[in-house]
Protein backbone atom coordinates (compact mmCIF):
# COMPACT_ATOMS: atom_id res chain seq x y z
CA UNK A 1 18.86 13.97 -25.21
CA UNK A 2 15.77 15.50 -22.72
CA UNK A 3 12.38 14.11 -22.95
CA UNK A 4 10.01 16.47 -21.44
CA UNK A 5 7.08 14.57 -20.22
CA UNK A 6 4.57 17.84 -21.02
CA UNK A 7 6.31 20.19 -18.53
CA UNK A 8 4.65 23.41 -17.74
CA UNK A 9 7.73 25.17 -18.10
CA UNK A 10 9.96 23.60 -20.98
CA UNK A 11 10.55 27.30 -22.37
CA UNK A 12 12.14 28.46 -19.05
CA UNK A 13 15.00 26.30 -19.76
CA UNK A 14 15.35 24.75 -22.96
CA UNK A 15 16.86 28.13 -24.00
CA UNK A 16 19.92 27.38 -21.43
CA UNK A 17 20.96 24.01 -23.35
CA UNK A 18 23.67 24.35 -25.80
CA UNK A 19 22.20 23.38 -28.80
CA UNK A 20 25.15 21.54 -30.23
CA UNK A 21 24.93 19.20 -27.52
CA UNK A 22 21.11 18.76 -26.49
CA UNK A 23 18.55 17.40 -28.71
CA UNK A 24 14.99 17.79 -26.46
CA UNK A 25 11.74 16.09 -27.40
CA UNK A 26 8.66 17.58 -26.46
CA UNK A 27 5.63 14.63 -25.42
CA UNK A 28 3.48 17.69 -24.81
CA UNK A 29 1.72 15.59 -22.33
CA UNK A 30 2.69 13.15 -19.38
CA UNK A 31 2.69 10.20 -21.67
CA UNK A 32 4.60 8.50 -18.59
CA UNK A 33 7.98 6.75 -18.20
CA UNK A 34 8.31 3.95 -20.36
CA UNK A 35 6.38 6.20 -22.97
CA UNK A 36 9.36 8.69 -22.63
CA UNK A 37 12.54 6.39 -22.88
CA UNK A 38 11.23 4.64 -25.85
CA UNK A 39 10.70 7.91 -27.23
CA UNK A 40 14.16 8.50 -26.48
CA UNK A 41 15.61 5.18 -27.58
CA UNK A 42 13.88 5.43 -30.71
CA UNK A 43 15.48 8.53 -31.04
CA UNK A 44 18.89 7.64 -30.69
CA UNK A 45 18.81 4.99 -33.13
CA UNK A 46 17.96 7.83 -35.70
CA UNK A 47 21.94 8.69 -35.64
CA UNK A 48 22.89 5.66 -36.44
CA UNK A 49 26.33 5.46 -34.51
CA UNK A 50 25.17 4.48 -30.43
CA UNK A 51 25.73 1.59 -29.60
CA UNK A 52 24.70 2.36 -25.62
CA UNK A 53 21.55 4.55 -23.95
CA UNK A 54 22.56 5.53 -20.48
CA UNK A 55 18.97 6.28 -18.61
CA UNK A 56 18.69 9.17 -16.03
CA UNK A 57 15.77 11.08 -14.35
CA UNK A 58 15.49 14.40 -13.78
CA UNK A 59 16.62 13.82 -10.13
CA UNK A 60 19.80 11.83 -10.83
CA UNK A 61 23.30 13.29 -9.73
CA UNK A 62 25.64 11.57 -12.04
CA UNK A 63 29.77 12.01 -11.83
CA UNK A 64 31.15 13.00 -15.23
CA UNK A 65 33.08 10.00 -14.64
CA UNK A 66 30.28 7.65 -14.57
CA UNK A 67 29.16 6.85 -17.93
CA UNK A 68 32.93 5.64 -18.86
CA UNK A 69 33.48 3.97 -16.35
CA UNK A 70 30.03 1.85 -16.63
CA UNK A 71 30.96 0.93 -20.07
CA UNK A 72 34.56 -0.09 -19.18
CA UNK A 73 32.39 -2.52 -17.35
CA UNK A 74 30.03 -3.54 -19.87
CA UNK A 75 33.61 -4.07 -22.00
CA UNK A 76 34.91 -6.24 -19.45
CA UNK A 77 31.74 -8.70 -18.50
CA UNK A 78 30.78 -9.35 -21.93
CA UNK A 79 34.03 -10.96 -22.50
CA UNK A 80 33.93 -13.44 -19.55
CA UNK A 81 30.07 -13.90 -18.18
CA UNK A 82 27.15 -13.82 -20.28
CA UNK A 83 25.15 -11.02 -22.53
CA UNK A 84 24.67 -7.93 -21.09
CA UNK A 85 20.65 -6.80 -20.16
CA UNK A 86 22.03 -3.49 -19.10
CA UNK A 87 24.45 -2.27 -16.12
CA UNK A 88 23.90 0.62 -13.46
CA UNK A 89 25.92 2.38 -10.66
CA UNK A 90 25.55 1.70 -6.37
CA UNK A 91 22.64 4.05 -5.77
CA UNK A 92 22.32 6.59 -2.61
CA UNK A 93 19.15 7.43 -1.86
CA UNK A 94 19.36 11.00 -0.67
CA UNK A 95 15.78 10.57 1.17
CA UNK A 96 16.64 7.51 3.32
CA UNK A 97 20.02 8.40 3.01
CA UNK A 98 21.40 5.47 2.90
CA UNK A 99 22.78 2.86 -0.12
CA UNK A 100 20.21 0.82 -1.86
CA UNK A 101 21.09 -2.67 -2.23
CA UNK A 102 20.87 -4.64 -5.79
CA UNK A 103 17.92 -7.43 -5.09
CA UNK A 104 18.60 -11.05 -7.13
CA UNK A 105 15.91 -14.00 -5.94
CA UNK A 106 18.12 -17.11 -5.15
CA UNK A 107 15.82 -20.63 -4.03
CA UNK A 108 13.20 -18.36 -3.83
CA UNK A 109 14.48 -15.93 -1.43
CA UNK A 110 15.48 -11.93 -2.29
CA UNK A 111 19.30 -11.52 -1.40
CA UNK A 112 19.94 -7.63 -0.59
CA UNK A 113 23.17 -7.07 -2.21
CA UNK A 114 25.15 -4.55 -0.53
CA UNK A 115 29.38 -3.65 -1.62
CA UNK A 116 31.31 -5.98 0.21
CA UNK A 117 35.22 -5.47 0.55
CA UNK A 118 37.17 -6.20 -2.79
CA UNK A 119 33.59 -7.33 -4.19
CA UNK A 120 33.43 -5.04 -7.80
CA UNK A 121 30.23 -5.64 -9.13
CA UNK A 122 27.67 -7.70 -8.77
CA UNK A 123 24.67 -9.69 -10.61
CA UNK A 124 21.13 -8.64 -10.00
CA UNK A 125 17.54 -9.11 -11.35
CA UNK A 126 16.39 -5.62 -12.01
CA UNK A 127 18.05 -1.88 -11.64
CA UNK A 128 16.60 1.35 -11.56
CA UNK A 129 16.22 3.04 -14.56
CA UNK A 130 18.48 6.23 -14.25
CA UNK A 131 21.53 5.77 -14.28
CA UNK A 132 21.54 2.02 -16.11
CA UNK A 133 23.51 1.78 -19.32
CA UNK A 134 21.97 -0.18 -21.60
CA UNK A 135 23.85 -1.91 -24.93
CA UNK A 136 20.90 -1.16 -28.08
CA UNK A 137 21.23 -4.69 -28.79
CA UNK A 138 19.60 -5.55 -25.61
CA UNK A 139 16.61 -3.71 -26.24
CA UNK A 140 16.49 -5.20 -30.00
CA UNK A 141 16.71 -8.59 -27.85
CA UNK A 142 14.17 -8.24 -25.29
CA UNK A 143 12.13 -5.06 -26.81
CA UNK A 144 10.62 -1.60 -25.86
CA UNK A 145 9.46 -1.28 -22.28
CA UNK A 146 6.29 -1.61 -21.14
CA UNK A 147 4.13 1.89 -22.13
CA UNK A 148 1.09 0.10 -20.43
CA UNK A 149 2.35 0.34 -17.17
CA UNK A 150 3.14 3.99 -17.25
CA UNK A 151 5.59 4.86 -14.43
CA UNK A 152 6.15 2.19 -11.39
CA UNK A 153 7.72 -0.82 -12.33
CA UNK A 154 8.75 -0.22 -15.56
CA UNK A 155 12.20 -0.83 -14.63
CA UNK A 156 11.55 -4.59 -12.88
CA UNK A 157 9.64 -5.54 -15.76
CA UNK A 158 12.33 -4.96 -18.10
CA UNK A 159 14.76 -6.48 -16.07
CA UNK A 160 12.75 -9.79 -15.50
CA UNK A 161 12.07 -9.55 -18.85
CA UNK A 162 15.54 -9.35 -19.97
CA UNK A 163 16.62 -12.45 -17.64
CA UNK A 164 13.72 -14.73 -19.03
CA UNK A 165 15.18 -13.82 -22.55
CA UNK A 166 18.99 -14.89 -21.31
CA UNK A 167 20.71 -11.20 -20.76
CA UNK A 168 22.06 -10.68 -17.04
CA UNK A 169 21.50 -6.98 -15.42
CA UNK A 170 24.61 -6.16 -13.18
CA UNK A 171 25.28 -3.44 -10.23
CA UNK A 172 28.52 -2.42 -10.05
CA UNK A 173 29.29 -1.16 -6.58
CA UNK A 174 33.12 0.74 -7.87
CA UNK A 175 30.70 3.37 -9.71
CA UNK A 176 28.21 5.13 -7.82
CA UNK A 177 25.74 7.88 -8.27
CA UNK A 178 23.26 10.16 -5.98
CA UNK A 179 19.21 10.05 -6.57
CA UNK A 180 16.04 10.89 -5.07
CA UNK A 181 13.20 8.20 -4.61
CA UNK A 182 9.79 10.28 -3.26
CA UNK A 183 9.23 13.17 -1.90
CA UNK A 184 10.76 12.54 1.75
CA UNK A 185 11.08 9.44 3.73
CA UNK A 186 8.25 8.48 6.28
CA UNK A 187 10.48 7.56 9.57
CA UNK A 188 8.92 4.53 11.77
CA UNK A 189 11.47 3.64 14.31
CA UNK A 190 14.78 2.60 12.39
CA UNK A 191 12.72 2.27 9.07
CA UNK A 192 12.44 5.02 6.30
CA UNK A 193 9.33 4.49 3.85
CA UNK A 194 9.77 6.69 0.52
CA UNK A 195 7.14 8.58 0.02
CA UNK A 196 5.21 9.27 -2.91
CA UNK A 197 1.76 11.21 -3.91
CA UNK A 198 -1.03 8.98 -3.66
CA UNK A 199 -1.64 8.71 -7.47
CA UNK A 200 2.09 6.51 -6.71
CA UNK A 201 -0.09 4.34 -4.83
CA UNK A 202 -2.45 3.28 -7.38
CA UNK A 203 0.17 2.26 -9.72
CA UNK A 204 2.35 0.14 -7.52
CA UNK A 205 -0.53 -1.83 -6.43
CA UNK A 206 -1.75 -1.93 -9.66
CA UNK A 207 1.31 -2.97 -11.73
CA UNK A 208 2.80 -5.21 -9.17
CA UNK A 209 -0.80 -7.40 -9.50
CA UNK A 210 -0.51 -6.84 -13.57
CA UNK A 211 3.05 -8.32 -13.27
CA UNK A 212 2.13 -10.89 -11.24
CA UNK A 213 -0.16 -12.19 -14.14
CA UNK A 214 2.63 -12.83 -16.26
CA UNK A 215 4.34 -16.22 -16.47
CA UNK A 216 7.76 -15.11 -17.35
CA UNK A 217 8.06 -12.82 -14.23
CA UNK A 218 9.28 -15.67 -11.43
CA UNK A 219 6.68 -17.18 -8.77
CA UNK A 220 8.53 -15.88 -5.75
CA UNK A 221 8.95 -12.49 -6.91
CA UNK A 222 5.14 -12.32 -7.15
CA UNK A 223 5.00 -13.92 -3.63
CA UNK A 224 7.36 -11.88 -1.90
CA UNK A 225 5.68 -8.65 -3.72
CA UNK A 226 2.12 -9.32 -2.34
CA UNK A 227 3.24 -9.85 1.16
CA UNK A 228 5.42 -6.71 0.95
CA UNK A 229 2.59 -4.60 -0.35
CA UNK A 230 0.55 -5.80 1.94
CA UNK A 231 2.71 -4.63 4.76
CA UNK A 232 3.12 -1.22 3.39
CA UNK A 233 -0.68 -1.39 2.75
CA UNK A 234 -1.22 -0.56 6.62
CA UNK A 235 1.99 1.38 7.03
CA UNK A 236 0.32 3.99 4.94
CA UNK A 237 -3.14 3.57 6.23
CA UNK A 238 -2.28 4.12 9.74
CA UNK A 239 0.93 6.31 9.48
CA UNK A 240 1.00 8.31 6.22
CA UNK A 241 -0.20 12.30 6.48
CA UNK A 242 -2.19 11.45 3.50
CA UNK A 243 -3.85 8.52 4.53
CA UNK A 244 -7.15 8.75 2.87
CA UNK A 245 -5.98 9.61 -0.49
CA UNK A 246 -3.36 6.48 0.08
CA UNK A 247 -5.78 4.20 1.03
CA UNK A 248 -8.25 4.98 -1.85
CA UNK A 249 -5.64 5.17 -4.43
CA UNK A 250 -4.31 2.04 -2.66
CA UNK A 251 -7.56 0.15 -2.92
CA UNK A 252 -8.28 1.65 -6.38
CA UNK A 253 -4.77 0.18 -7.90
CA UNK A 254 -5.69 -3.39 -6.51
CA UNK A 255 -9.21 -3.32 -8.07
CA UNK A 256 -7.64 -2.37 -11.28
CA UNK A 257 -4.97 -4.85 -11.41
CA UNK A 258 -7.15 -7.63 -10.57
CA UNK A 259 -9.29 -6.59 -13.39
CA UNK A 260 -6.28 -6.13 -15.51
CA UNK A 261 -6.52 -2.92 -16.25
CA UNK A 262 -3.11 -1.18 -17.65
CA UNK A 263 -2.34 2.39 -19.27
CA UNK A 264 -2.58 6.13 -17.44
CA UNK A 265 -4.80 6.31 -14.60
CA UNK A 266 -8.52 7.61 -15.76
CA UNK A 267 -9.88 10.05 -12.95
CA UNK A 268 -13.40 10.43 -15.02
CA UNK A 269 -14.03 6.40 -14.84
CA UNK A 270 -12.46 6.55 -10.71
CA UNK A 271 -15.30 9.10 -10.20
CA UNK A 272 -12.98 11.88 -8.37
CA UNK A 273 -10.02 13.50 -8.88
CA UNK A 274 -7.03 12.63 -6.59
């Protein structure tokens, strides 16, 4: 199932798809993330047999292994640890090039998971969205995800979600899958920074102060968030090739998520485009 988020050129390629085995949606606008995969969820409950939703973006590189193998695991770990939230593969980040580690806050501190030797999987807090399998019964547990947020941090808001309400999330390091995060990587010394438009800006620093208003998401997440936003804050202002735009957007997000403001970013009420 493809849910176009009001692509400019659907036609070009919906006409490739086998019909037989692709059912596409049409949002006819960017209705954003969460907006889109409940869309999609809703969807598949329509047929009436799934018992699963596996999650991908568009810039996901899946093997055709992957999906069978992640439920082999959900099999397996609902029959000796507790109820499933949803489980995803050992990412590479293509950008950064490098692994990206599954994050789980222990005594207040985030542990950076990475595959150990004869370590198979792992539990975590959160996952990224594509490439997560996720049992229905989760979602009927812990509901839809969050349309107010619109794209960044949809996924860590479900997952936090999901642990408040009891269900684990779970990386398993045996399956593993390539995907893109940004447009490039911002080098500073040994560190790569994704990086994103600046509209990206406004809605991390947004949503990370929206989430940090709600009581079931954990006090040292929110702690640990602020101080690493705030570090990034003057990684972009002094190194990004967009630096204005970042630091406007930047400042824009935290103004709005003081003020609690959610949904798709309004460019007539910010005054300028971006």
């Amino acid at each position: 199932m493809i849910i176009d988020n009001g692509s400019a050129n659907l036609n070009d390629w919906r006409h490739v798809l086998p019909a037989s085995n692709f059912h596409v949606i049409d949002q006819g606008i960017n209705a954003g993330i969460a907006a889109a995969l409940n869309t999609g969820l809703r969807t598949v409950r329509e047929f009436g047999t799934a018992e699963f939703a596996v999650l991908f973006d568009q810039d996901s590189a899946p093997s055709d292994a992957m999906v069978d193998q992640l439920e082999q695991y959900h099999d397996e770990l609902t029959q000796h640890h507790q109820p499933v939230a949803q489980i995803g593969p050992y990412f590479f980040e293509q950008n950064r090039n490098h692994y990206l580690p599954f994050i789980e806050f222990a005594y207040g501190v985030p542990l950076r998971k990475h595959a150990r030797r004869n370590v198979r999987w792992t539990t975590a807090d959160y996952l990224i969205t594509s490439g997560s399998l996720v049992p229905l019964s989760a979602i009927d547990r812990v509901g839809s995800l969050d349309e107010s947020l619109f794209i960044d941090y949809v996924d860590i808001e479900w997952g936090l979600r999901a642990k408040a309400a009891g269900l684990q999330s779970y990386g398993v390091y045996d399956v593993r899958m390539h995907h893109s995060i940004g447009e490039r990587a911002l080098r500073l010394a040994s560190i790569r920074v994704a990086m994103h438009k600046p509209i990206r800006r406004y809605y991390y620093y947004r949503n990370a102060l929206l989430l940090c208003r709600r009581r079931y998401v954990p006090v040292a997440w929110k702690i640990h968030e602020v101080a690493r936003l705030s570090v990034k804050f003057w990684i972009f202002a002094l190194f990004s090739p967009r630096r204005s735009a970042d630091v406007r957007m930047m400042i824009r997000g935290i103004l709005d998520g003081l003020r609690g403001r959610s949904g798709k970013y309004d460019e007539q009420r910010a005054g300028r485009p971006h």
